[in-house]
C-alpha atoms as a PDB file:
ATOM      1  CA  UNK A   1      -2.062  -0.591   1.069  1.00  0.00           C
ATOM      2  CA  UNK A   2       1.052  -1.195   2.535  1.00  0.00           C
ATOM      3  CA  UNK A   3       2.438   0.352   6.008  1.00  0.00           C
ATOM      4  CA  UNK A   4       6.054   0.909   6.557  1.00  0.00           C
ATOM      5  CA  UNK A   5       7.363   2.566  10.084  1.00  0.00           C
ATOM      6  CA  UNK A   6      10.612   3.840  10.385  1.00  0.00           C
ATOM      7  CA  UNK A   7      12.708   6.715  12.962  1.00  0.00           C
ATOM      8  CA  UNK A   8      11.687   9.361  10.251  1.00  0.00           C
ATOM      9  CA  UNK A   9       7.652   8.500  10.358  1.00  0.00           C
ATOM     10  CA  UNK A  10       5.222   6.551   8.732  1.00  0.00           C
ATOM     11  CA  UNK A  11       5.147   5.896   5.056  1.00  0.00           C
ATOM     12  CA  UNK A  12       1.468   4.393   3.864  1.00  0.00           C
ATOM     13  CA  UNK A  13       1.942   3.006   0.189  1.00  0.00           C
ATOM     14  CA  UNK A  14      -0.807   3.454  -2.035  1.00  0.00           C
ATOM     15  CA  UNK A  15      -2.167   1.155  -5.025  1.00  0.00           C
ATOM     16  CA  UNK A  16      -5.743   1.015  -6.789  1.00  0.00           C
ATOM     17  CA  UNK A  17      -7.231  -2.060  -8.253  1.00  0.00           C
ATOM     18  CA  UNK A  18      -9.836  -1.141 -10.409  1.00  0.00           C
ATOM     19  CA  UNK A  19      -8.435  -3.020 -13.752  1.00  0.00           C
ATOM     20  CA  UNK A  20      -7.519   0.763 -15.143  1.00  0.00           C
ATOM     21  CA  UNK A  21      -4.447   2.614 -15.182  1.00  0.00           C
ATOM     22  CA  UNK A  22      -6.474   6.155 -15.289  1.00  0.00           C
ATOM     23  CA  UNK A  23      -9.223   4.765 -12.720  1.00  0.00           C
ATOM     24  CA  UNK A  24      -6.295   3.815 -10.920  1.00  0.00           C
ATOM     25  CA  UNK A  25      -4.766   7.171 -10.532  1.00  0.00           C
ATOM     26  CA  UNK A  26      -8.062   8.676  -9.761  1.00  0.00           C
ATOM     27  CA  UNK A  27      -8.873   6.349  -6.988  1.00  0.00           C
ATOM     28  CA  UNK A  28      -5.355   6.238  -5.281  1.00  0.00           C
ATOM     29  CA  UNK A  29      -5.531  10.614  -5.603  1.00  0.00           C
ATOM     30  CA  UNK A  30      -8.587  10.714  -3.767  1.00  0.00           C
ATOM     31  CA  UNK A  31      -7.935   7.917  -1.092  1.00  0.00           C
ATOM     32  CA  UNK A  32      -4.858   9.673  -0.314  1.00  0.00           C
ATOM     33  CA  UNK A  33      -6.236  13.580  -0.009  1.00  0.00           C
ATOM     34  CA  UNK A  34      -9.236  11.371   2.358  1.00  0.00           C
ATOM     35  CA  UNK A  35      -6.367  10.096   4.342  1.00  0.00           C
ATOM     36  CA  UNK A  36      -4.689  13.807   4.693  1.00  0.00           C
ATOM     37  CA  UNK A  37      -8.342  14.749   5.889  1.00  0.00           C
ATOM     38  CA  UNK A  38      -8.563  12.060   8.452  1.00  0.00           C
ATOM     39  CA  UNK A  39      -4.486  13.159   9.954  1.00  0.00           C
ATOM     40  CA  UNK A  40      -5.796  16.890   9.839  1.00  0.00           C
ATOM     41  CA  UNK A  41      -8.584  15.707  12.340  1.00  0.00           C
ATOM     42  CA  UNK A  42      -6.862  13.587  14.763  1.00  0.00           C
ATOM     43  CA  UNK A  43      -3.380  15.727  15.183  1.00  0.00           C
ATOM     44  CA  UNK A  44      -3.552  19.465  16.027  1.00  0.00           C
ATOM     45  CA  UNK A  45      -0.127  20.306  13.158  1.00  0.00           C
ATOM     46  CA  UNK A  46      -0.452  17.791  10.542  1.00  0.00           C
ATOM     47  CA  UNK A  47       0.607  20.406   7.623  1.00  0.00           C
ATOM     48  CA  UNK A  48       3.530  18.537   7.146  1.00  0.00           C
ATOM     49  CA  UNK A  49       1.943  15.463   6.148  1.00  0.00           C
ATOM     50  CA  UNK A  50       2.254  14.858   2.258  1.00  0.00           C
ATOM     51  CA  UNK A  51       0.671  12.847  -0.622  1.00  0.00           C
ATOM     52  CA  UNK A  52       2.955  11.473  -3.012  1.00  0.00           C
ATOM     53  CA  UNK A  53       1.736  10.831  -6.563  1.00  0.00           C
ATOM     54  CA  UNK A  54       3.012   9.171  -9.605  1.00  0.00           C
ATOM     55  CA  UNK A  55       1.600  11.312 -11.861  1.00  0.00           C
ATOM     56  CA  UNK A  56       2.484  15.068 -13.032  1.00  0.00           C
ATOM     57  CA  UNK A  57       0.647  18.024 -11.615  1.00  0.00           C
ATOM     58  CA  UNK A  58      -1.351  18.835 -14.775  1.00  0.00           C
ATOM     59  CA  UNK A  59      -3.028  15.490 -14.393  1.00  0.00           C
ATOM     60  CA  UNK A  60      -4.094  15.922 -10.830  1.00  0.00           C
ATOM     61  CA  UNK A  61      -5.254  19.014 -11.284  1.00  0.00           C
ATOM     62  CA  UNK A  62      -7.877  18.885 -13.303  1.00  0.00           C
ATOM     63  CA  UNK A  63      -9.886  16.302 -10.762  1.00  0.00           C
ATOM     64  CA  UNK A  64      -8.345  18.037  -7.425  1.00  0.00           C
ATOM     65  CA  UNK A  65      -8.124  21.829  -8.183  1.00  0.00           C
ATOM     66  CA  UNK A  66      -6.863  23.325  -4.756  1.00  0.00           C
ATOM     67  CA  UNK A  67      -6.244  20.279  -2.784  1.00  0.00           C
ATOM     68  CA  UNK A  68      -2.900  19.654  -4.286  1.00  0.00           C
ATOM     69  CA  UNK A  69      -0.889  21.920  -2.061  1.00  0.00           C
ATOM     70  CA  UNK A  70       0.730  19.002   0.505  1.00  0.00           C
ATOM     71  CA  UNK A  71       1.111  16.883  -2.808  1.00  0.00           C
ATOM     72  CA  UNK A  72       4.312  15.777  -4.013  1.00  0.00           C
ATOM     73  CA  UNK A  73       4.024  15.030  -8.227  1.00  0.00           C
ATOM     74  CA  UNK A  74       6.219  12.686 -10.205  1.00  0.00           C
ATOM     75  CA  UNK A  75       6.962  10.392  -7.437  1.00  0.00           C
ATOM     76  CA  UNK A  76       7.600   7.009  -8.578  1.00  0.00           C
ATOM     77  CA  UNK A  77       5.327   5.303  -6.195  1.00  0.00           C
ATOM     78  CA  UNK A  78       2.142   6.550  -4.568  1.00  0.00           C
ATOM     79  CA  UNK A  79       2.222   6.993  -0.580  1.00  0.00           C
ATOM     80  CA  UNK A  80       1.494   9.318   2.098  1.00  0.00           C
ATOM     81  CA  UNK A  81       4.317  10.145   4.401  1.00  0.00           C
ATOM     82  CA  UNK A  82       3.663  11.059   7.974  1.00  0.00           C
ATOM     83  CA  UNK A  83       6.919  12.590  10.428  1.00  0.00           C
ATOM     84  CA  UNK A  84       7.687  11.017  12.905  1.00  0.00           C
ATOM     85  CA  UNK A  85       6.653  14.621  15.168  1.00  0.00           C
ATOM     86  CA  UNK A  86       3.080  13.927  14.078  1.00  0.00           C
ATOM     87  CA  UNK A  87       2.593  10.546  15.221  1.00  0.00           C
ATOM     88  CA  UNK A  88       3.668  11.514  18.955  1.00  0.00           C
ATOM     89  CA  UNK A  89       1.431  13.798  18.890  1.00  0.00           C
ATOM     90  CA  UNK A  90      -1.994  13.497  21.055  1.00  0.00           C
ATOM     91  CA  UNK A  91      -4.738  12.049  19.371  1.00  0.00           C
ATOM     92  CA  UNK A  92      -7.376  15.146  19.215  1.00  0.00           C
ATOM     93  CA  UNK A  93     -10.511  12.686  20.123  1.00  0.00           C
ATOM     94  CA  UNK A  94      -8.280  10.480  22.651  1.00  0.00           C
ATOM     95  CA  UNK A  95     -10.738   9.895  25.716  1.00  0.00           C
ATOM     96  CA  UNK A  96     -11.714   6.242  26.542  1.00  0.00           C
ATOM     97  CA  UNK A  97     -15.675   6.736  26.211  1.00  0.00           C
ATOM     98  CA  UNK A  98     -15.045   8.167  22.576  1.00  0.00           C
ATOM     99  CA  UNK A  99     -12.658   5.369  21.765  1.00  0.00           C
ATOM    100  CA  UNK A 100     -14.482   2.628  23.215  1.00  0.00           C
ATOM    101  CA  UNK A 101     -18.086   3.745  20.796  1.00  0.00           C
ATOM    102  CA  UNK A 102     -15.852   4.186  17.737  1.00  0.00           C
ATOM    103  CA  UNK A 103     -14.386   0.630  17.731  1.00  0.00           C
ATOM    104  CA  UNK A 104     -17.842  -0.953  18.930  1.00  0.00           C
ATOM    105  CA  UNK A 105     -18.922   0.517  15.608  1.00  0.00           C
ATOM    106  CA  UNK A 106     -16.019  -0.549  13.557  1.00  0.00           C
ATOM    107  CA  UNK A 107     -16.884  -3.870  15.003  1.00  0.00           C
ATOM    108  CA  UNK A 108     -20.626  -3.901  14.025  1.00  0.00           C
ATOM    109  CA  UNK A 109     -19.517  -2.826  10.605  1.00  0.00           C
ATOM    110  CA  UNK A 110     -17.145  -5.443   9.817  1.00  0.00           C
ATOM    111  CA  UNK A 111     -19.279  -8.139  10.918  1.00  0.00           C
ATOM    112  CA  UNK A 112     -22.325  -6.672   8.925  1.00  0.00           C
ATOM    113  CA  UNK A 113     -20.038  -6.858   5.829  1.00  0.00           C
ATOM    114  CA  UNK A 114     -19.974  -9.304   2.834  1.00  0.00           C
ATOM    115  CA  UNK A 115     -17.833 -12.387   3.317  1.00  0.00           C
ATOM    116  CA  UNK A 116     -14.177 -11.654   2.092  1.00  0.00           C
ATOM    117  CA  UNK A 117     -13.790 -12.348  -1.576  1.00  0.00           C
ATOM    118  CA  UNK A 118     -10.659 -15.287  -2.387  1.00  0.00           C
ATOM    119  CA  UNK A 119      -8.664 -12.295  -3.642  1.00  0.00           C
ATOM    120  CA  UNK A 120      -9.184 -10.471  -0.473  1.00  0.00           C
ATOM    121  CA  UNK A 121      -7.896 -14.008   1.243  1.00  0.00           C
ATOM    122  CA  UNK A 122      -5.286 -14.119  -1.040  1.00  0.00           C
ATOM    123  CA  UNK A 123      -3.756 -10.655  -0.504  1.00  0.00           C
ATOM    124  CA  UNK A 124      -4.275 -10.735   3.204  1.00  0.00           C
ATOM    125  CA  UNK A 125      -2.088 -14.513   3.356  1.00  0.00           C
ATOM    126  CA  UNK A 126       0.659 -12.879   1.534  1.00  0.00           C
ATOM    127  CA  UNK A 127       1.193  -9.896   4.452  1.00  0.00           C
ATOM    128  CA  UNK A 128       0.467 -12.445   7.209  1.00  0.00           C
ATOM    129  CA  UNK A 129       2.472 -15.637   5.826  1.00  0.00           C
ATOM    130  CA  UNK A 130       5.458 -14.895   4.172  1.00  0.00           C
ATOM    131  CA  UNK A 131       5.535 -18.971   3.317  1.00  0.00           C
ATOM    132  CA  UNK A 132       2.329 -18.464   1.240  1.00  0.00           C
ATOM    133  CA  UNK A 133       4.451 -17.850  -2.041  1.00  0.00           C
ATOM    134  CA  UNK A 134       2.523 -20.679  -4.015  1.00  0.00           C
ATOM    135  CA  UNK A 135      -0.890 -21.093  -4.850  1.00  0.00           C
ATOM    136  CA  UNK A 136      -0.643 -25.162  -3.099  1.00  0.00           C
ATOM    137  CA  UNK A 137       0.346 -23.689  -0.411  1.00  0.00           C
ATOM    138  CA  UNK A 138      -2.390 -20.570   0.355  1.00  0.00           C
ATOM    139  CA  UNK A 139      -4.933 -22.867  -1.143  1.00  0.00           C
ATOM    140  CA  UNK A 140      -4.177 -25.622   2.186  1.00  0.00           C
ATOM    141  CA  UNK A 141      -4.597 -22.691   4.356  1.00  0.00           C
ATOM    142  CA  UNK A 142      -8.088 -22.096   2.600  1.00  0.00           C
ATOM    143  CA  UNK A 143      -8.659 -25.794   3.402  1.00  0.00           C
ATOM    144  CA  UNK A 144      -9.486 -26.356  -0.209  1.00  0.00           C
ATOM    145  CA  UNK A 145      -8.003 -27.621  -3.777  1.00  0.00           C
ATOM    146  CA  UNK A 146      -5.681 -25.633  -5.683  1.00  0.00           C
ATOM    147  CA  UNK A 147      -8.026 -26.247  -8.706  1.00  0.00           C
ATOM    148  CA  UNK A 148     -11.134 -24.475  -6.622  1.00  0.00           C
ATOM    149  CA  UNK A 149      -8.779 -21.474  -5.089  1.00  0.00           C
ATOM    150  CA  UNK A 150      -7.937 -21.306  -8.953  1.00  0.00           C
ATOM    151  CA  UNK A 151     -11.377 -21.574 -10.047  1.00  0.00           C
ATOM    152  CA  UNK A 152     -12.507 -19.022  -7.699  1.00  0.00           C
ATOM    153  CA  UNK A 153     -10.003 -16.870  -8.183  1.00  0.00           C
ATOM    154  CA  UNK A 154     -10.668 -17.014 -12.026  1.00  0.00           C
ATOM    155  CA  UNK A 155     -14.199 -16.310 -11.313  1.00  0.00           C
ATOM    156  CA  UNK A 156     -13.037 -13.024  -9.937  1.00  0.00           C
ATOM    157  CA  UNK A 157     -11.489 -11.885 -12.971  1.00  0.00           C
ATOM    158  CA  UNK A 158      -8.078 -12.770 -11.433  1.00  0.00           C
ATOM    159  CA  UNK A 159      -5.332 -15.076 -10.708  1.00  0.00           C
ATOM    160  CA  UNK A 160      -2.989 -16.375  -8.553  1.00  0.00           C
ATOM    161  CA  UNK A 161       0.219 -15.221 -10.060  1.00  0.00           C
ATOM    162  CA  UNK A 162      -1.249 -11.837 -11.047  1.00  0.00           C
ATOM    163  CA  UNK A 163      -2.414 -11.372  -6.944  1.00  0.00           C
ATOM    164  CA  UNK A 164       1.226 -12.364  -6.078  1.00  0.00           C
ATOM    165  CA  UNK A 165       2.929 -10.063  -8.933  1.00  0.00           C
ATOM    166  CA  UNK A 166       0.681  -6.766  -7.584  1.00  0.00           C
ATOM    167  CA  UNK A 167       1.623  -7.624  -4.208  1.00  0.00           C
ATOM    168  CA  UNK A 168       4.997  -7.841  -4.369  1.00  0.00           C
ATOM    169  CA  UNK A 169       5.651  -4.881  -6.791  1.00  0.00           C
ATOM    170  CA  UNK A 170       3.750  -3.014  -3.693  1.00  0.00           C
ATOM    171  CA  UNK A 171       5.508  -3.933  -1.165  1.00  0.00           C
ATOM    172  CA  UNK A 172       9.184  -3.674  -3.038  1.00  0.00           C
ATOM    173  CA  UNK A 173       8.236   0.213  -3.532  1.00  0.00           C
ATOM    174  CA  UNK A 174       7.369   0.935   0.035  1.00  0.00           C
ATOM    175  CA  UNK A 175      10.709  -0.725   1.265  1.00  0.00           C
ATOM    176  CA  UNK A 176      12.980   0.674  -1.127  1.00  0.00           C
ATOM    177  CA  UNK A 177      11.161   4.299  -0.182  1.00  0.00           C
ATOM    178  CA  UNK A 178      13.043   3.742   2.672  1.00  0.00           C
ATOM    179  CA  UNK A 179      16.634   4.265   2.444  1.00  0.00           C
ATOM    180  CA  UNK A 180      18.313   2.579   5.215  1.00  0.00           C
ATOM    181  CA  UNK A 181      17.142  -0.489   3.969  1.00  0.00           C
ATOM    182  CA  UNK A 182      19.576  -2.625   1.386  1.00  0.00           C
ATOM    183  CA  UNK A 183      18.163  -3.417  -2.404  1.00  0.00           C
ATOM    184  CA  UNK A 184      19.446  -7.174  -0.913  1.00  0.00           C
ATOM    185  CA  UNK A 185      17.618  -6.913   2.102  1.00  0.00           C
ATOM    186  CA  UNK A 186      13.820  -5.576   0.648  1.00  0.00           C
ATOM    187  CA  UNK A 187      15.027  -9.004  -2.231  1.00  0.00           C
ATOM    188  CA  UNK A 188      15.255 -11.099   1.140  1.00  0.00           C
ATOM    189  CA  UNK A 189      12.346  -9.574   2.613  1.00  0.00           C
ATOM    190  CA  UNK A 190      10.072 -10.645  -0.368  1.00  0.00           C
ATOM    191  CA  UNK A 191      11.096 -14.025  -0.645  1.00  0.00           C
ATOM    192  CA  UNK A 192      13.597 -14.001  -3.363  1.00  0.00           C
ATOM    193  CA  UNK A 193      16.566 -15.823  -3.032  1.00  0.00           C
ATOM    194  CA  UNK A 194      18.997 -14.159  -4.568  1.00  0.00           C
ATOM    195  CA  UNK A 195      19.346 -10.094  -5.538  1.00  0.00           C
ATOM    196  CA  UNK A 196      19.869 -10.975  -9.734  1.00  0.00           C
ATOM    197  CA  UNK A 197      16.334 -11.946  -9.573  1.00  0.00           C
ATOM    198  CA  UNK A 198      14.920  -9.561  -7.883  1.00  0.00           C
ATOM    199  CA  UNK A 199      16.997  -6.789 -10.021  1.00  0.00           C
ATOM    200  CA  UNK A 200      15.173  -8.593 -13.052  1.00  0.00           C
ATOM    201  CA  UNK A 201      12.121  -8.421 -11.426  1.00  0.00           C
ATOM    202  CA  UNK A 202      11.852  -5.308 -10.424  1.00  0.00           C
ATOM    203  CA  UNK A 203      12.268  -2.838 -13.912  1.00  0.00           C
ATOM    204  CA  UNK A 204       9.679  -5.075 -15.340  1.00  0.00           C
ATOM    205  CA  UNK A 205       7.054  -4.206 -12.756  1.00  0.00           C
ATOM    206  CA  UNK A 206       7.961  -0.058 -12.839  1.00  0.00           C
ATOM    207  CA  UNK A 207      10.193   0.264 -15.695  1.00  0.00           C
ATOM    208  CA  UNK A 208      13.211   1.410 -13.513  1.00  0.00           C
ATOM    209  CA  UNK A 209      16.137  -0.329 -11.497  1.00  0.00           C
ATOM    210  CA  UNK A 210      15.672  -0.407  -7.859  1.00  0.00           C
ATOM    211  CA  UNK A 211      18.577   1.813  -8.121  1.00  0.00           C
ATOM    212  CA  UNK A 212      16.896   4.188 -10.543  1.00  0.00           C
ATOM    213  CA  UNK A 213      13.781   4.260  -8.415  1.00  0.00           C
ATOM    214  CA  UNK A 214      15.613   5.622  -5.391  1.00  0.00           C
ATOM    215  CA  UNK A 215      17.114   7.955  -6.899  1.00  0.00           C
ATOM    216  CA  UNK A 216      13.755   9.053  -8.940  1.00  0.00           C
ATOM    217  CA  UNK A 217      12.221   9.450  -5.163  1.00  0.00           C
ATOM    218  CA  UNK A 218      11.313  11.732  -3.443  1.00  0.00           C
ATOM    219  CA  UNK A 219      10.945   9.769  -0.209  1.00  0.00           C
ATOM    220  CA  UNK A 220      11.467  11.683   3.088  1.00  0.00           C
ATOM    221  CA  UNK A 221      14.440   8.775   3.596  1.00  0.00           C
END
């Protein structure tokens, strides 16, 4: 999940992981419409708030029936938009007391979960080091070999380069939803260092030009 906030709202990309394209679709459809749940609880208006899918209506349909009215179809990237009205809005369940017990909670739950899996590492040193580009280089900040962080990563079903492919396709799609950001400055952003190779990049991972995919979208800009 990637999290981009601009003067027009909050744009939440969307990706599943589950090894399958259909899987995929199912997971991302029903993590989003969870997400529209959890907006319609904490703000008093949140009609406006929209799921965008990448897939066409028929396809959604026959797993979400009547929930598909504040979905978008066809997008080219999956993400829930949230104005800008919404988010200034006053949190429904705002008092202190109720505040305080609900992160205590979210507290005890974290630590009461499994230790984070290498991929898990992985993905989360890419959005907080924008140096960790290599697998050397993530693998020092794991204080261990490149041959273990390989090994492990292996033992997940997964590697290094795929990890780093899925999380830059993610991010490029969030940024370029947003149109007052430059094709050369979402290429900067992700490390490349020049636009050609991002250009290349980029159809391989969605089958469309950065161009194309803007104008394919149906961002809210």
């Amino acid at each position: 999940m990637h999290i981009h906030h601009t003067e027009h709202g909050l744009t939440i990309g969307l990706a599943g992981r589950t090894g399958d394209a259909g899987l995929n679709s199912i997971a991302v459809a029903y993590g989003g419409a969870s997400l529209l749940r959890l907006i319609d609880l904490l703000a008093s208006s949140a009609q406006n708030v929209e799921l965008h899918l990448d897939v066409p209506v028929s396809a959604a349909a026959d797993f979400l029936g009547d929930m598909t009215r504040r979905f978008v179809f066809d997008a080219p990237s999956p993400f829930v938009f949230v104005p800008a009205a919404i988010l200034d809005e006053a949190c429904r369940f705002s008092d202190s007391v109720s505040y305080r017990l609900g992160i205590a909670e979210l507290n005890k739950a974290v630590d009461g979960r499994r230790t984070k899996s290498y991929t898990d590492t992985v993905r989360a040193l890419f959005a907080a080091d924008p140096r960790c580009t290599d697998s050397a280089y993530c693998a020092r900040q794991q204080a261990i070999s490149t041959s273990t962080l390989k090994r492990h990563l292996g033992s997940e079903g997964t590697t290094f380069r795929e990890l780093r492919q899925a999380f830059l396709q993610e991010r490029a799609t969030v940024r370029l939803l947003d149109s007052s950001v430059t094709v050369a400055e979402v290429a900067a952003e992700l490390g490349y260092s020049d636009v050609a190779s991002f250009l290349h990049a980029f159809p391989r991972w969605t089958g469309r030009s950065p161009r194309a995919f803007r104008n394919h979208s149906v961002s809210p800009g």
